[in-house]
N, C-alpha and C. Protein backbone atom coordinates (compact mmCIF):
# COMPACT_ATOMS: atom_id res chain seq x y z
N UNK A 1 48.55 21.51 -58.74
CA UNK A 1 47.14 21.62 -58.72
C UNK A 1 46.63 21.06 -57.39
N UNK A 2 45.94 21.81 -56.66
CA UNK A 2 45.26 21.24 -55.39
C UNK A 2 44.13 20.86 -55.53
N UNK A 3 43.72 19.72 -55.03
CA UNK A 3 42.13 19.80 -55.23
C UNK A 3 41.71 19.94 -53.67
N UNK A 4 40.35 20.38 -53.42
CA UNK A 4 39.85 20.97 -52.36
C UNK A 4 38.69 19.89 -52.35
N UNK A 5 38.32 19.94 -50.71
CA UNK A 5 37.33 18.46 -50.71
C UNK A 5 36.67 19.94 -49.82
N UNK A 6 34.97 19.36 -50.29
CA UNK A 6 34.08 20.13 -50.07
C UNK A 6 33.79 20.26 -48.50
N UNK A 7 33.24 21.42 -47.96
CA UNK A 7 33.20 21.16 -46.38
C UNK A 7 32.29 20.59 -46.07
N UNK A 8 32.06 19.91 -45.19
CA UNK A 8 31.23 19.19 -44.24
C UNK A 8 30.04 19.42 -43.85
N UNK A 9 28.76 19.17 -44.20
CA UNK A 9 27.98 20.21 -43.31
C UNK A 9 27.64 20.13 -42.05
N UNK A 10 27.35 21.53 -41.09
CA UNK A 10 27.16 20.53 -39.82
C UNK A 10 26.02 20.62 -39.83
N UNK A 11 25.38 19.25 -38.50
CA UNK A 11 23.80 19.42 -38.22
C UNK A 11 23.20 20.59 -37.83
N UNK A 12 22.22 21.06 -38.15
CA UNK A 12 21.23 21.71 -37.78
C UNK A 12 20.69 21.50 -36.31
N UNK A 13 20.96 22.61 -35.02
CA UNK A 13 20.32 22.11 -33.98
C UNK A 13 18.71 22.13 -33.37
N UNK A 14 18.39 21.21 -33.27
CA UNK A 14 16.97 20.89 -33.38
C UNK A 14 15.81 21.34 -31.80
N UNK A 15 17.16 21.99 -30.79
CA UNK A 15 16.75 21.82 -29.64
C UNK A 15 15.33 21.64 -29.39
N UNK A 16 14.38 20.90 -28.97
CA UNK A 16 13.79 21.14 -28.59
C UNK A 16 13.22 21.96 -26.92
N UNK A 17 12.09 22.97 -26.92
CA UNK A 17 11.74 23.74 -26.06
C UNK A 17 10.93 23.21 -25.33
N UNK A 18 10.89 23.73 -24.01
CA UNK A 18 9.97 22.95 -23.28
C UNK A 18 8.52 24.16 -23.19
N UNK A 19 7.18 23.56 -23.97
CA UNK A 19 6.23 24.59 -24.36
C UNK A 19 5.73 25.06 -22.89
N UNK A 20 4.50 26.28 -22.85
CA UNK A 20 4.45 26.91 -21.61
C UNK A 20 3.19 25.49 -21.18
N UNK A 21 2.98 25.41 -20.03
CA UNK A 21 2.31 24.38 -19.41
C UNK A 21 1.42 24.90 -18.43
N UNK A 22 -0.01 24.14 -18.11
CA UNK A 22 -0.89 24.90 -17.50
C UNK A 22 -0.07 25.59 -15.72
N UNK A 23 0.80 24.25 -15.59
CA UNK A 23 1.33 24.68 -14.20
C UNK A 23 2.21 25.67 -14.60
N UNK A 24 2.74 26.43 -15.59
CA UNK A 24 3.23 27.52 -15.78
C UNK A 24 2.70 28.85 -15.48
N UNK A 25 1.05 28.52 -16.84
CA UNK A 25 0.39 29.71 -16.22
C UNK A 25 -0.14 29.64 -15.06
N UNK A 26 -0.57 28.63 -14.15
CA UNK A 26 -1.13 28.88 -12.94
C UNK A 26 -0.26 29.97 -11.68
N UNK A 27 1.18 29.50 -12.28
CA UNK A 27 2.36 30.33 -11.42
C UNK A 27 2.16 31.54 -11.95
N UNK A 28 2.10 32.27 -13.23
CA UNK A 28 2.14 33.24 -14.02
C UNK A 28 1.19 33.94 -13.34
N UNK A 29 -0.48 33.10 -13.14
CA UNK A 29 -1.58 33.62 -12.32
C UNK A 29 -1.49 34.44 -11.22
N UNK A 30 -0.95 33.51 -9.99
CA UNK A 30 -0.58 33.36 -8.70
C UNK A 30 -0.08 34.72 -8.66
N UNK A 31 1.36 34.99 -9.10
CA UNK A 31 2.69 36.14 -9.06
C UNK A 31 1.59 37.07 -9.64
N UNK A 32 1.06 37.29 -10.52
CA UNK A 32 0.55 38.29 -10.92
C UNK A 32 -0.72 38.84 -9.92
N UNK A 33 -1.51 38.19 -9.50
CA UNK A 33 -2.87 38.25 -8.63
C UNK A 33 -1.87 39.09 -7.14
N UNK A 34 -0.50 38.71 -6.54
CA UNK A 34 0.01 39.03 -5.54
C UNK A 34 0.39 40.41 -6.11
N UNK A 35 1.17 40.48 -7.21
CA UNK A 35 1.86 42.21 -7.78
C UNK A 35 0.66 43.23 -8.29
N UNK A 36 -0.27 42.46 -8.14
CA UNK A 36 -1.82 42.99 -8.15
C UNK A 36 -2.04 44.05 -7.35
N UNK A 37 -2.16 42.77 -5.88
CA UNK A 37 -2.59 43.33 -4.44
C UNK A 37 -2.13 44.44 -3.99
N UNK A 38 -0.54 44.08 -4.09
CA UNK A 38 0.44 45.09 -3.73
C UNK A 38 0.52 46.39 -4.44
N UNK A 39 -0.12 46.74 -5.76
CA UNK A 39 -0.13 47.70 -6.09
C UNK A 39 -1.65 48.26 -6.24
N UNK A 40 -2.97 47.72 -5.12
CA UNK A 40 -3.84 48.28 -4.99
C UNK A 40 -5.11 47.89 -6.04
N UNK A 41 -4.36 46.67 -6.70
CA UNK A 41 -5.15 46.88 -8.45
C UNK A 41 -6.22 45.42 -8.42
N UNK A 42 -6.88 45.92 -8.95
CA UNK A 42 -8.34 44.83 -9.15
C UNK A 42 -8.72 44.43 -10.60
N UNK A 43 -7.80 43.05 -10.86
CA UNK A 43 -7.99 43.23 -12.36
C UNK A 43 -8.31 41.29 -12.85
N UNK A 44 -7.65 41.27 -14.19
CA UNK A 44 -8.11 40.15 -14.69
C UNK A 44 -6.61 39.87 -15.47
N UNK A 45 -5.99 38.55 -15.11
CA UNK A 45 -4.49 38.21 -15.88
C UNK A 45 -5.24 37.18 -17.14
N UNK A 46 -4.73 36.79 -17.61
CA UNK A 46 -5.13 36.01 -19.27
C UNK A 46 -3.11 35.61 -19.52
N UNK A 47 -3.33 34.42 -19.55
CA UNK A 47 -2.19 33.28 -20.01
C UNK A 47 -2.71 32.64 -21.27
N UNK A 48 -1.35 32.52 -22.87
CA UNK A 48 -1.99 32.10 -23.80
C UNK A 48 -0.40 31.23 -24.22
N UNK A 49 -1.04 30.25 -25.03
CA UNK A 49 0.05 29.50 -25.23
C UNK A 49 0.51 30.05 -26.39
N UNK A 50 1.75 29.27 -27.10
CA UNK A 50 2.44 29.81 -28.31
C UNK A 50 1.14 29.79 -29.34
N UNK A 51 0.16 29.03 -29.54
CA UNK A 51 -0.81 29.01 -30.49
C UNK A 51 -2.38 30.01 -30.56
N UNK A 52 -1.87 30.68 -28.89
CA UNK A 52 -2.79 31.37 -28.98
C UNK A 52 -3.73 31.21 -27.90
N UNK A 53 -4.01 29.93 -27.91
CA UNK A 53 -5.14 29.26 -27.12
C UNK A 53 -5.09 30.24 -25.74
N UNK A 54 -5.99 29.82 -25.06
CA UNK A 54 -6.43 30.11 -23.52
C UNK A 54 -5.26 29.02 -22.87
N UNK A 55 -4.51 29.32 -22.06
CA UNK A 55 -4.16 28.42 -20.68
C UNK A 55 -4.43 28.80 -19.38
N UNK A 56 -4.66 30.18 -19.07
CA UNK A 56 -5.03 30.07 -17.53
C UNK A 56 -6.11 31.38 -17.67
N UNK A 57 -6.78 31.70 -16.85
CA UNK A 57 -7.34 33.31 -16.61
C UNK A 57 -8.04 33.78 -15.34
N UNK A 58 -7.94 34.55 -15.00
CA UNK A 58 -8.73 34.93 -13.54
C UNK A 58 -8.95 36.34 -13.52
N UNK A 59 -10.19 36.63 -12.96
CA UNK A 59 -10.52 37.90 -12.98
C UNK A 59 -11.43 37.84 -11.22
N UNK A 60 -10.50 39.04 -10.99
CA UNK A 60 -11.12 39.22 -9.52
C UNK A 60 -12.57 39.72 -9.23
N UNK A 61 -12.92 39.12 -8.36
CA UNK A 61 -14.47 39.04 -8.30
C UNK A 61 -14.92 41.02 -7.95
N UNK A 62 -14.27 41.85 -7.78
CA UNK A 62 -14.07 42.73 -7.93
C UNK A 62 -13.53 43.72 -9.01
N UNK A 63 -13.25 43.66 -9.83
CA UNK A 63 -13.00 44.23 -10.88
C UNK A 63 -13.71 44.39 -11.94
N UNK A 64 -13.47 45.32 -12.73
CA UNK A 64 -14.61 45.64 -13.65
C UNK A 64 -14.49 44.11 -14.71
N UNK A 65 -15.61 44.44 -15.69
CA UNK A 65 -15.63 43.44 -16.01
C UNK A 65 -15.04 43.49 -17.27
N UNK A 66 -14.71 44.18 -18.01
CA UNK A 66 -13.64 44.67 -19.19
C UNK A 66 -12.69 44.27 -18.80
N UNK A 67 -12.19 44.15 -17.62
CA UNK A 67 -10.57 43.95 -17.43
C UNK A 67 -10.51 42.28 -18.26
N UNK A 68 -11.86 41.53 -18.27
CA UNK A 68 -11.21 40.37 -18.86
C UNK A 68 -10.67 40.45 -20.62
N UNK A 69 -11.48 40.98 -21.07
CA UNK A 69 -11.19 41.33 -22.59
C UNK A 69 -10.30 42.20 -22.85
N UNK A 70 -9.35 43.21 -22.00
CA UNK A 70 -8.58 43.56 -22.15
C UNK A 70 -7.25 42.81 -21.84
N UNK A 71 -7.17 42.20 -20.71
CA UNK A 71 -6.51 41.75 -20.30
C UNK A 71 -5.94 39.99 -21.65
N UNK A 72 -6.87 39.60 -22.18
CA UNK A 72 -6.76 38.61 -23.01
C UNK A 72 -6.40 39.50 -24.60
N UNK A 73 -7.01 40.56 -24.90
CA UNK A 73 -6.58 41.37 -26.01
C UNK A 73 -5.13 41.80 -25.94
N UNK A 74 -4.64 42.25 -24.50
CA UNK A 74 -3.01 42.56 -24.90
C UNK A 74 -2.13 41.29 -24.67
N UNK A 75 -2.62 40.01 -24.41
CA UNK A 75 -2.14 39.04 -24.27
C UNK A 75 -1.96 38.72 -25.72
N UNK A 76 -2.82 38.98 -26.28
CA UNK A 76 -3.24 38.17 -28.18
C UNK A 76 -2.03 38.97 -28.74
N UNK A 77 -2.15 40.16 -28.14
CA UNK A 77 -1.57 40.98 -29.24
C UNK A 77 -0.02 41.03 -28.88
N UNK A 78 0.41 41.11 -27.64
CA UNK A 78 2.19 40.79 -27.37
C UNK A 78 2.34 39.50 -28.13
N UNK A 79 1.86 38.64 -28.19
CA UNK A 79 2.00 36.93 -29.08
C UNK A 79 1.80 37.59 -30.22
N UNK A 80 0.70 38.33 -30.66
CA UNK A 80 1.19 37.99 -32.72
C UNK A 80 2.49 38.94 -32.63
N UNK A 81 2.67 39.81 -32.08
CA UNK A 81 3.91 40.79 -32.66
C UNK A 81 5.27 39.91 -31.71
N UNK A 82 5.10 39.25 -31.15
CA UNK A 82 6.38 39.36 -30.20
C UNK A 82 7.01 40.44 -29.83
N UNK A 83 6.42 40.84 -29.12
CA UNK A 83 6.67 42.44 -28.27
C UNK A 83 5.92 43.10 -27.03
N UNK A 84 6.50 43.27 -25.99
CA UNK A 84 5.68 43.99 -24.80
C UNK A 84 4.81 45.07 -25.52
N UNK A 85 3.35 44.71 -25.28
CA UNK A 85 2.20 45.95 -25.62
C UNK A 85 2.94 47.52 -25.50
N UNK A 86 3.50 47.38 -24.39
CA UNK A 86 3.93 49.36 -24.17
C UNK A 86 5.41 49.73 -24.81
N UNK A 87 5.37 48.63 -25.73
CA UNK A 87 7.09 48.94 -27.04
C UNK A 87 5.62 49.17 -28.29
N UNK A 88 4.55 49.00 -28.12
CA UNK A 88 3.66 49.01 -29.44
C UNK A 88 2.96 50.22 -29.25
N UNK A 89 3.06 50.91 -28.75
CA UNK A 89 1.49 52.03 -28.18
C UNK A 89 2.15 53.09 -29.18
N UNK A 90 3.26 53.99 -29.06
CA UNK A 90 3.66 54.85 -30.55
C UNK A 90 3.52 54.42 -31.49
N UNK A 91 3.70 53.33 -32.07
CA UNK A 91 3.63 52.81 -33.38
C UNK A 91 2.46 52.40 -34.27
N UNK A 92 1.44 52.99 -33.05
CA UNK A 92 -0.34 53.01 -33.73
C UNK A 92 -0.85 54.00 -34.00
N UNK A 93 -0.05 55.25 -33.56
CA UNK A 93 -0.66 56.48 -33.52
C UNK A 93 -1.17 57.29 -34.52
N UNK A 94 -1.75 58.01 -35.17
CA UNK A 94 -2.18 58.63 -36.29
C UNK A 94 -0.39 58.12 -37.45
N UNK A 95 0.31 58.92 -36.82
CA UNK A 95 1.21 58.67 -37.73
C UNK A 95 2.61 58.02 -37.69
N UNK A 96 1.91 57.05 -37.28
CA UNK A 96 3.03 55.85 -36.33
C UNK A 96 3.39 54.92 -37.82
N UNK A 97 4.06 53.94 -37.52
CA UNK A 97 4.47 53.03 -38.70
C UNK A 97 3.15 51.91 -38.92
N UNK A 98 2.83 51.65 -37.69
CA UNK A 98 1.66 50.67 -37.84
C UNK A 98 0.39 51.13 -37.24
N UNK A 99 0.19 52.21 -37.84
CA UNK A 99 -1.18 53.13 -37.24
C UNK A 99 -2.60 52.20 -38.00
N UNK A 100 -2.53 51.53 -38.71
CA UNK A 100 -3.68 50.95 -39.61
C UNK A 100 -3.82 49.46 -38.98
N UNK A 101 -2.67 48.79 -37.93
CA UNK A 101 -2.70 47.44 -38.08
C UNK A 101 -3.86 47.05 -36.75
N UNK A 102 -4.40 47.89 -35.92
CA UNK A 102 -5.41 47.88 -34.90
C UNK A 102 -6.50 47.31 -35.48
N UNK A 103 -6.77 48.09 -36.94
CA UNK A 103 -8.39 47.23 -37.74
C UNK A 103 -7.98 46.17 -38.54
N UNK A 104 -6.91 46.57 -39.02
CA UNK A 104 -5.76 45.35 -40.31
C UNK A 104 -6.53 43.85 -40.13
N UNK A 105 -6.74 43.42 -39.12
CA UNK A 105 -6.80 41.75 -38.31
C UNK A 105 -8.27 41.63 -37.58
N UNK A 106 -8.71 40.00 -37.37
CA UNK A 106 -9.80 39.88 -37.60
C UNK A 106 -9.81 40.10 -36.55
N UNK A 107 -9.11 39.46 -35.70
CA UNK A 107 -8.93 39.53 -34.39
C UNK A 107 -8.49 40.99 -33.81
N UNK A 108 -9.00 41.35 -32.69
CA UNK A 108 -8.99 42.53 -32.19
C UNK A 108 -7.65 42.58 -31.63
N UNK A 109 -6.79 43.58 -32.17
CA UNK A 109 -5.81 43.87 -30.82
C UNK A 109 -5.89 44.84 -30.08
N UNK A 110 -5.11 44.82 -28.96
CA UNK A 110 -5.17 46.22 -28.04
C UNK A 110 -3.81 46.95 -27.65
N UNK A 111 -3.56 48.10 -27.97
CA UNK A 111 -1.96 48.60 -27.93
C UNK A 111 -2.17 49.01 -26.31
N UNK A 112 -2.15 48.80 -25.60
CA UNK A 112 -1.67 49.25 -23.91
C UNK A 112 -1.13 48.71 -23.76
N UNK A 113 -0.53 49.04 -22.86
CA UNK A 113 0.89 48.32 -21.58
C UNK A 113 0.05 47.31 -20.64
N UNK A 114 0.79 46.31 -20.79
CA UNK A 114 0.51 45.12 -19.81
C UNK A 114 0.25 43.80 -20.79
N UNK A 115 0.86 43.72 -21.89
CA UNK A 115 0.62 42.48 -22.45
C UNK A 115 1.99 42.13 -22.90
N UNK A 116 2.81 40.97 -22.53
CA UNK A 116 3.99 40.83 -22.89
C UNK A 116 4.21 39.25 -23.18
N UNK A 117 5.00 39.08 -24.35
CA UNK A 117 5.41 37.85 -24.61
C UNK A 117 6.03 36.92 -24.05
N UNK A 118 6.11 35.57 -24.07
CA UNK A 118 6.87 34.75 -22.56
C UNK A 118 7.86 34.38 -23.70
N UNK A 119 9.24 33.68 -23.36
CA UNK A 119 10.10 33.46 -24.07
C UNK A 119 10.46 32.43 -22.66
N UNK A 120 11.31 31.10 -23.65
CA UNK A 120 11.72 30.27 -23.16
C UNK A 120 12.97 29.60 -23.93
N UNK A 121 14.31 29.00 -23.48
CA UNK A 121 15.36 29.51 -24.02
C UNK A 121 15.40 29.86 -25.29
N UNK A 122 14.86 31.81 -25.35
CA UNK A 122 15.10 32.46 -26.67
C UNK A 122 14.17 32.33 -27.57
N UNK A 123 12.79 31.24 -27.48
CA UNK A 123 11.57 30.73 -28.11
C UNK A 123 10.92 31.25 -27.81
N UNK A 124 9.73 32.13 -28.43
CA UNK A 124 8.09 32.23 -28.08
C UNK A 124 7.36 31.25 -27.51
N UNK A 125 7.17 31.30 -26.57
CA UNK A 125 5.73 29.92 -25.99
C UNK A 125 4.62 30.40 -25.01
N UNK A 126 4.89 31.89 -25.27
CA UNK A 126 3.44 32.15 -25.15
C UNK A 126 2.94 33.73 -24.64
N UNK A 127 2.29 34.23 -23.83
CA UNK A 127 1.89 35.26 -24.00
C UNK A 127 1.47 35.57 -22.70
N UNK A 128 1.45 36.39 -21.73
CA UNK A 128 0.40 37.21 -20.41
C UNK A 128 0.25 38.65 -20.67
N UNK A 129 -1.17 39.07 -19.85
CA UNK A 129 -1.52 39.81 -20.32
C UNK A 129 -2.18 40.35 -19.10
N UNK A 130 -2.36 41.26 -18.37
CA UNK A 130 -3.08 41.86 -16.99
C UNK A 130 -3.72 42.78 -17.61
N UNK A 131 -5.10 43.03 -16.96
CA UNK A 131 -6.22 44.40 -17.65
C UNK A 131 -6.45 44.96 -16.11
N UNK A 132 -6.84 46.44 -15.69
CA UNK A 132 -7.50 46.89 -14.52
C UNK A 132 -7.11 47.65 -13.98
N UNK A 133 -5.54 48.20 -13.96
CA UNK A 133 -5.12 48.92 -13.67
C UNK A 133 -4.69 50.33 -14.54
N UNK A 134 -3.96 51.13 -14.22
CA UNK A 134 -3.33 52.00 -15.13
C UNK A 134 -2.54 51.14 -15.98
N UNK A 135 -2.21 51.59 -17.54
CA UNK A 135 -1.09 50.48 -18.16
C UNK A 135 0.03 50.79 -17.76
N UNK A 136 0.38 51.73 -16.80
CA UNK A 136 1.62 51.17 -16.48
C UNK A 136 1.77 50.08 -15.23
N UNK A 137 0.64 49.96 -14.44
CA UNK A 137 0.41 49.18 -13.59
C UNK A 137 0.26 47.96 -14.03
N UNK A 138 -0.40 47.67 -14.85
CA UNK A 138 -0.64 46.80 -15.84
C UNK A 138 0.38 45.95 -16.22
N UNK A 139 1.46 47.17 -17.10
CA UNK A 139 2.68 46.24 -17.39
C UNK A 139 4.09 45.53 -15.96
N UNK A 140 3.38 46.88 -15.51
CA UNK A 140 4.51 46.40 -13.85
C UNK A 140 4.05 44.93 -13.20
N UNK A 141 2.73 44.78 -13.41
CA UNK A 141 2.17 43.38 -12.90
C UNK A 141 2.97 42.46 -13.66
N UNK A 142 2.75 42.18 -15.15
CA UNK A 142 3.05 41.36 -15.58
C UNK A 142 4.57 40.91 -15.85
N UNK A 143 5.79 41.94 -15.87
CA UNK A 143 6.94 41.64 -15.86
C UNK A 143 7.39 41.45 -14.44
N UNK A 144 6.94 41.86 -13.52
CA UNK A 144 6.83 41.23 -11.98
C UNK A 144 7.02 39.69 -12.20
N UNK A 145 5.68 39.25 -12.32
CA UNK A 145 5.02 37.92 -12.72
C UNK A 145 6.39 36.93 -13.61
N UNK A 146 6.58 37.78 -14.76
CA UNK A 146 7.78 36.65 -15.83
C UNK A 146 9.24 36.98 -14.99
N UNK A 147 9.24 37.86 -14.27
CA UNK A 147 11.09 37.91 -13.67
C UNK A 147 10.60 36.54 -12.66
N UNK A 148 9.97 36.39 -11.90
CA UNK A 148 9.70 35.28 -10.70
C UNK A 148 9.48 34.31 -11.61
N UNK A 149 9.45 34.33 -12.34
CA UNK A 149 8.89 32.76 -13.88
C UNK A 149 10.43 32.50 -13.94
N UNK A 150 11.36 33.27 -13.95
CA UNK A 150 12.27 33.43 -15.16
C UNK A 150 11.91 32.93 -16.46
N UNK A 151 10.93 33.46 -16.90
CA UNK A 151 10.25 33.34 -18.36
C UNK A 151 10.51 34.76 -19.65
N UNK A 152 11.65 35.15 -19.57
CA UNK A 152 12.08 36.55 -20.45
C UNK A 152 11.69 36.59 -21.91
């Protein structure tokens, strides 16, 4: 008869992350306002932390003035889904999987390209979001912006 001794458990790793920080988004700002220039575009970036909040925003004294509410709407909305805005734009469509979830929430979202989630090792911590351009310009700004972060 063998008896068997129960296994061990191991710890749970607790890593802690280092959350996004205003000097994060100010860099996030910066890179984005330059991949702006360079592609002709006059807009408004919006930085949000893992909770949502506001951390940075700028809107060029030239640009329309929507670009700020857009630009903070695809920010909101890459953070609740964890997902680049332009992986969400089919999936709203009349007969998309999440065609209803645009009114679903109190909060407004916006399905265009240019709002993408920040990740930090493998964690959500937070959100950017560029409005003003075409969305594909839009999204080209902002993954510009997180490759120079290394923020994936």
């Amino acid at each position: 008869m063998s008896t068997t001794t129960p296994a061990t458990p191991t710890p749970t790793s607790t890593r802690t992350v280092r959350p996004l920080t205003t000097r994060d988004a100010e860099g996030l700002i910066e890179t984005s306002v330059r991949a702006a220039e360079g592609l002709g575009v006059r807009g408004s970036v919006t930085v949000l932390d893992a909770g949502g909040h506001l951390l940075g925003f700028r809107r060029d004294d030239t640009a329309v003035l929507i670009s700020g509410e857009t630009s903070t709407r695809k920010a909101y909305t890459a953070l609740q889904l964890d997902a680049p805005t332009a992986d969400l734009v089919e999936l709203v469509r009349p007969d998309g999987l999440f065609h209803t979830l645009p009114t679903a929430l109190d909060r407004p979202l916006l399905f265009l390209a240019g709002g993408v989630p920040l990740h930090r090792d493998g964690r959500l911590i937070g959100a950017i979001g560029f409005g003003g351009g075409a969305p594909e310009q839009d999204h080209r700004i902002v993954t510009e912006a997180i490759a120079e972060a290394d923020l994936a």
